[in-house]
C-alpha atoms as a PDB file:
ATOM      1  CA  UNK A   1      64.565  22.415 -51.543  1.00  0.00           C
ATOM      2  CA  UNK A   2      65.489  24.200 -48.402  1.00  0.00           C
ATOM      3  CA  UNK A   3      69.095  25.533 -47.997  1.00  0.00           C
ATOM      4  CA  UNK A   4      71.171  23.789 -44.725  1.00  0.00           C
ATOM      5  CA  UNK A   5      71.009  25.575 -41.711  1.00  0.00           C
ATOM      6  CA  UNK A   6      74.994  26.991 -41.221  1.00  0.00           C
ATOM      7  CA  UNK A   7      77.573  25.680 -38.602  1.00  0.00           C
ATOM      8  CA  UNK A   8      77.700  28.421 -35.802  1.00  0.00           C
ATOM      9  CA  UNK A   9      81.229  28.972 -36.061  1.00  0.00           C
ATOM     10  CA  UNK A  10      80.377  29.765 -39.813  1.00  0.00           C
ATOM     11  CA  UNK A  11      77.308  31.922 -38.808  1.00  0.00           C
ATOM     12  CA  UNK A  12      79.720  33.816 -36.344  1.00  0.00           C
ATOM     13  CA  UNK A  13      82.432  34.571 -38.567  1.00  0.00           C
ATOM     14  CA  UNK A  14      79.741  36.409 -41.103  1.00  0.00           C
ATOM     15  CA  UNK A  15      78.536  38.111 -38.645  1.00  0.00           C
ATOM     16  CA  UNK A  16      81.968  38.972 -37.380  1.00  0.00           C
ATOM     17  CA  UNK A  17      82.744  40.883 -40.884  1.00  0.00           C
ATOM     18  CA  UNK A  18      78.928  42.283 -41.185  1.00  0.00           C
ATOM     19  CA  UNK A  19      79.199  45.462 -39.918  1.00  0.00           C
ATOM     20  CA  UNK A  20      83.209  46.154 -41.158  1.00  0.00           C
ATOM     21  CA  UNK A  21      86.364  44.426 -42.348  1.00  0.00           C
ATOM     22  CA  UNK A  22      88.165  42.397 -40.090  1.00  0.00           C
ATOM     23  CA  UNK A  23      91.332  40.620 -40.665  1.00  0.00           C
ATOM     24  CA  UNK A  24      91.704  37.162 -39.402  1.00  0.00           C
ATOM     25  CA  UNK A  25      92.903  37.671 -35.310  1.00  0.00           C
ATOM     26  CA  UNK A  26      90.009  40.382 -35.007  1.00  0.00           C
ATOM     27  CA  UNK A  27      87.365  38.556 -36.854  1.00  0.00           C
ATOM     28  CA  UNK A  28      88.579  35.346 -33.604  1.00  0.00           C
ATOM     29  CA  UNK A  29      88.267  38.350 -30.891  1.00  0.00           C
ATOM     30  CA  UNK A  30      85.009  39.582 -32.426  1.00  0.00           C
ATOM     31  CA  UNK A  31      83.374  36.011 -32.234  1.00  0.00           C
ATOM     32  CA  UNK A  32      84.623  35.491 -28.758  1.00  0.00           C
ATOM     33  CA  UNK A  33      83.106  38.373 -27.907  1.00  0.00           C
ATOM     34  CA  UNK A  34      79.456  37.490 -30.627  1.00  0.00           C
ATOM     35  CA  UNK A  35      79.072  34.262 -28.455  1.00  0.00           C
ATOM     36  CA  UNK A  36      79.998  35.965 -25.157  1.00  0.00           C
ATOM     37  CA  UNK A  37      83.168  33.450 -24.512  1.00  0.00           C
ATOM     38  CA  UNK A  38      81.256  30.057 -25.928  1.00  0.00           C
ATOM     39  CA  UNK A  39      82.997  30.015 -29.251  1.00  0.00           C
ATOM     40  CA  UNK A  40      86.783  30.044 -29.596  1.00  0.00           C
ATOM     41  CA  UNK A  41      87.850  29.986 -32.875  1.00  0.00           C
ATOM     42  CA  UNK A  42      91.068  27.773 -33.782  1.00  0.00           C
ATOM     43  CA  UNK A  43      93.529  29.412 -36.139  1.00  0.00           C
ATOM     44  CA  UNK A  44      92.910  26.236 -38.996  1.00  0.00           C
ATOM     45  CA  UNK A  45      88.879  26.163 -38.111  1.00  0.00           C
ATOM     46  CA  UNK A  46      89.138  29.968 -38.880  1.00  0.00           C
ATOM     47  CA  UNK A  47      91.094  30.118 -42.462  1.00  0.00           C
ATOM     48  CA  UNK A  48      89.732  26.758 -43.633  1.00  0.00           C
ATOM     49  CA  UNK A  49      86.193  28.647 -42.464  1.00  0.00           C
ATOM     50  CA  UNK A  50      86.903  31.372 -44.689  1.00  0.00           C
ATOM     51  CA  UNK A  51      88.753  29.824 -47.592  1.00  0.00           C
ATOM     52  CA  UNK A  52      85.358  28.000 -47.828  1.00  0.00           C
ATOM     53  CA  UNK A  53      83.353  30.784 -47.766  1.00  0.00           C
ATOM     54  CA  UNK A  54      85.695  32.710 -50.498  1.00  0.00           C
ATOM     55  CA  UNK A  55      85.146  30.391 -52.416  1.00  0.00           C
ATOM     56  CA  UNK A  56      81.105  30.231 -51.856  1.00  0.00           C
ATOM     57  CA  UNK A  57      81.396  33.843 -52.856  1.00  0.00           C
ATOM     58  CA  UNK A  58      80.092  34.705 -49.259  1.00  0.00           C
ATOM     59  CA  UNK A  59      83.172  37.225 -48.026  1.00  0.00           C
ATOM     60  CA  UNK A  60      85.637  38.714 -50.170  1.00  0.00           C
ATOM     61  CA  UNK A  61      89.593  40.232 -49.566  1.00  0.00           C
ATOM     62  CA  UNK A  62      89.095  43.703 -48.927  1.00  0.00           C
ATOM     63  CA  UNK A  63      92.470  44.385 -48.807  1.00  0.00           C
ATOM     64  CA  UNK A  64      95.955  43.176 -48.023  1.00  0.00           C
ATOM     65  CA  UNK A  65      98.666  43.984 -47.133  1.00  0.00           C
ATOM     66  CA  UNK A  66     102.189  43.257 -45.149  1.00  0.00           C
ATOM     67  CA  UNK A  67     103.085  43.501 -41.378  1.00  0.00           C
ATOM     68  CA  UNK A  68     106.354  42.185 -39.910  1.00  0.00           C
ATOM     69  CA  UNK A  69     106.911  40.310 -42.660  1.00  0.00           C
ATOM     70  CA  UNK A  70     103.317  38.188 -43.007  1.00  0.00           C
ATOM     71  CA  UNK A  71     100.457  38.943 -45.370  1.00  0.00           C
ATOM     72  CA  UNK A  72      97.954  39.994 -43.554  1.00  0.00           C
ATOM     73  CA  UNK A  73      94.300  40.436 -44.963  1.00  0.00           C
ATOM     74  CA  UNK A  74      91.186  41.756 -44.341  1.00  0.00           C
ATOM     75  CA  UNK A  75      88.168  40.097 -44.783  1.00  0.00           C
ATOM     76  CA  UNK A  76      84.814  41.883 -45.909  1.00  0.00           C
ATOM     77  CA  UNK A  77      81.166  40.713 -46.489  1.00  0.00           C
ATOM     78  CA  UNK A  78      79.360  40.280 -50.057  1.00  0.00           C
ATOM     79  CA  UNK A  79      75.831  40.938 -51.418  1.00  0.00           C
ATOM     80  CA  UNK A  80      75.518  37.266 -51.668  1.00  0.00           C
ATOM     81  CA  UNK A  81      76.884  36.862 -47.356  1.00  0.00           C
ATOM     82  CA  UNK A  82      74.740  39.500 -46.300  1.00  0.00           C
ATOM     83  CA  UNK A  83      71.011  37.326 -47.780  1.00  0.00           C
ATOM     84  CA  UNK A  84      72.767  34.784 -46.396  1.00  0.00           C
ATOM     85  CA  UNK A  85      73.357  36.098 -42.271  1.00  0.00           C
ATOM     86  CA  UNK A  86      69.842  37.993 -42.984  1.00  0.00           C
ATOM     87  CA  UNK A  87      68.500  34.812 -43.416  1.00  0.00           C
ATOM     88  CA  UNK A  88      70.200  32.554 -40.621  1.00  0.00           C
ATOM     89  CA  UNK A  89      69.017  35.210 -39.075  1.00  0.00           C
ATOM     90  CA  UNK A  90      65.177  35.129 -39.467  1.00  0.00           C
ATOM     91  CA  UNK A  91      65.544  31.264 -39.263  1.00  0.00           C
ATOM     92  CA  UNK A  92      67.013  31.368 -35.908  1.00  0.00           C
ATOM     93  CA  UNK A  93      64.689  34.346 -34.809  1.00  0.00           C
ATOM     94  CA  UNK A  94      61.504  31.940 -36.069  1.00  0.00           C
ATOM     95  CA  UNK A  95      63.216  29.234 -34.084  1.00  0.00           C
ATOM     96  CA  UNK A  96      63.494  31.315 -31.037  1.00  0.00           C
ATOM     97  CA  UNK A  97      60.077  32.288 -31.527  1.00  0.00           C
ATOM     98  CA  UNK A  98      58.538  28.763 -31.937  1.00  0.00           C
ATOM     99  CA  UNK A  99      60.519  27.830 -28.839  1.00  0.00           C
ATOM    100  CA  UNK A 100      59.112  30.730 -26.653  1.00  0.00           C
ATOM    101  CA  UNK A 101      55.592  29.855 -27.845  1.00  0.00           C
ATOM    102  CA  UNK A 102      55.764  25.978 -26.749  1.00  0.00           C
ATOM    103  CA  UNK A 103      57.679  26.812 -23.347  1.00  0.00           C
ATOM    104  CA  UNK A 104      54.695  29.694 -22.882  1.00  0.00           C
ATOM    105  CA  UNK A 105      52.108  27.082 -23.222  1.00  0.00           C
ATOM    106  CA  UNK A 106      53.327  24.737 -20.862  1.00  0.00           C
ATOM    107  CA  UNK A 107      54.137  27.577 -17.942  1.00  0.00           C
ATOM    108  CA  UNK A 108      52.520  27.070 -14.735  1.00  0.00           C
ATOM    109  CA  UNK A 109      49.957  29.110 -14.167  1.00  0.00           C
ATOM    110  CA  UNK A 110      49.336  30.858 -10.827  1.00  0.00           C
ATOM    111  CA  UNK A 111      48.115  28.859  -8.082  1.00  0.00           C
ATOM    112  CA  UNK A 112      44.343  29.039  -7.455  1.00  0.00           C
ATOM    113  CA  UNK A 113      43.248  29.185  -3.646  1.00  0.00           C
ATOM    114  CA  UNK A 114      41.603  25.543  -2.213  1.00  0.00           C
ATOM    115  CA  UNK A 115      38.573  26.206  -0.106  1.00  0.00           C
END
């Protein structure tokens, strides 16, 4: 049995915390920025997001700590996250390229001269 696709927010936050820890305002800013404006995280979509994937064992706490008075912590990527982005990843790159072959075969070609 195949394994679901994931929700893009879902997808975005990984990706957010692939390449270094991010606590949660900067993993929002760093999606915002992933999906060039299209995806605005909501503060409850975000820590119900990654409560859920805590618990799936995809991210971990990398550290916490206190500022102003609020715990504030910083989110990292597992073994287990990083298979699964890597494959999203090659789905939606064999998606991409299924797309691009179907739209290529059904381009106009260039117009032939009428004598």
């Amino acid at each position: 049995m195949k394994k679901r696709s994931l929700q893009e927010p879902t997808s975005l936050i990984l990706c957010a915390v692939a390449d270094r820890p991010r606590h949660g305002y900067a993993i929002t800013q760093e999606v915002k920025t992933i999906s060039d404006g299209r995806v605005t995280l909501r503060t409850g979509t975000l820590y119900s997001a990654l409560q859920r994937l805590l618990e799936d064992g995809q991210i971990q706490v990398h550290s916490e700590e206190t500022v102003g008075g609020r715990a504030r912590r910083t989110y990292a990527l597992t073994p287990q996250g990083r298979a699964t982005l890597a494959a999203e990843a090659e789905r939606l790159r064999a998606t991409a390229a299924e797309a691009e072959r179907r739209l290529g075969a059904h381009r106009p070609g260039p117009k032939r001269a009428t004598a």
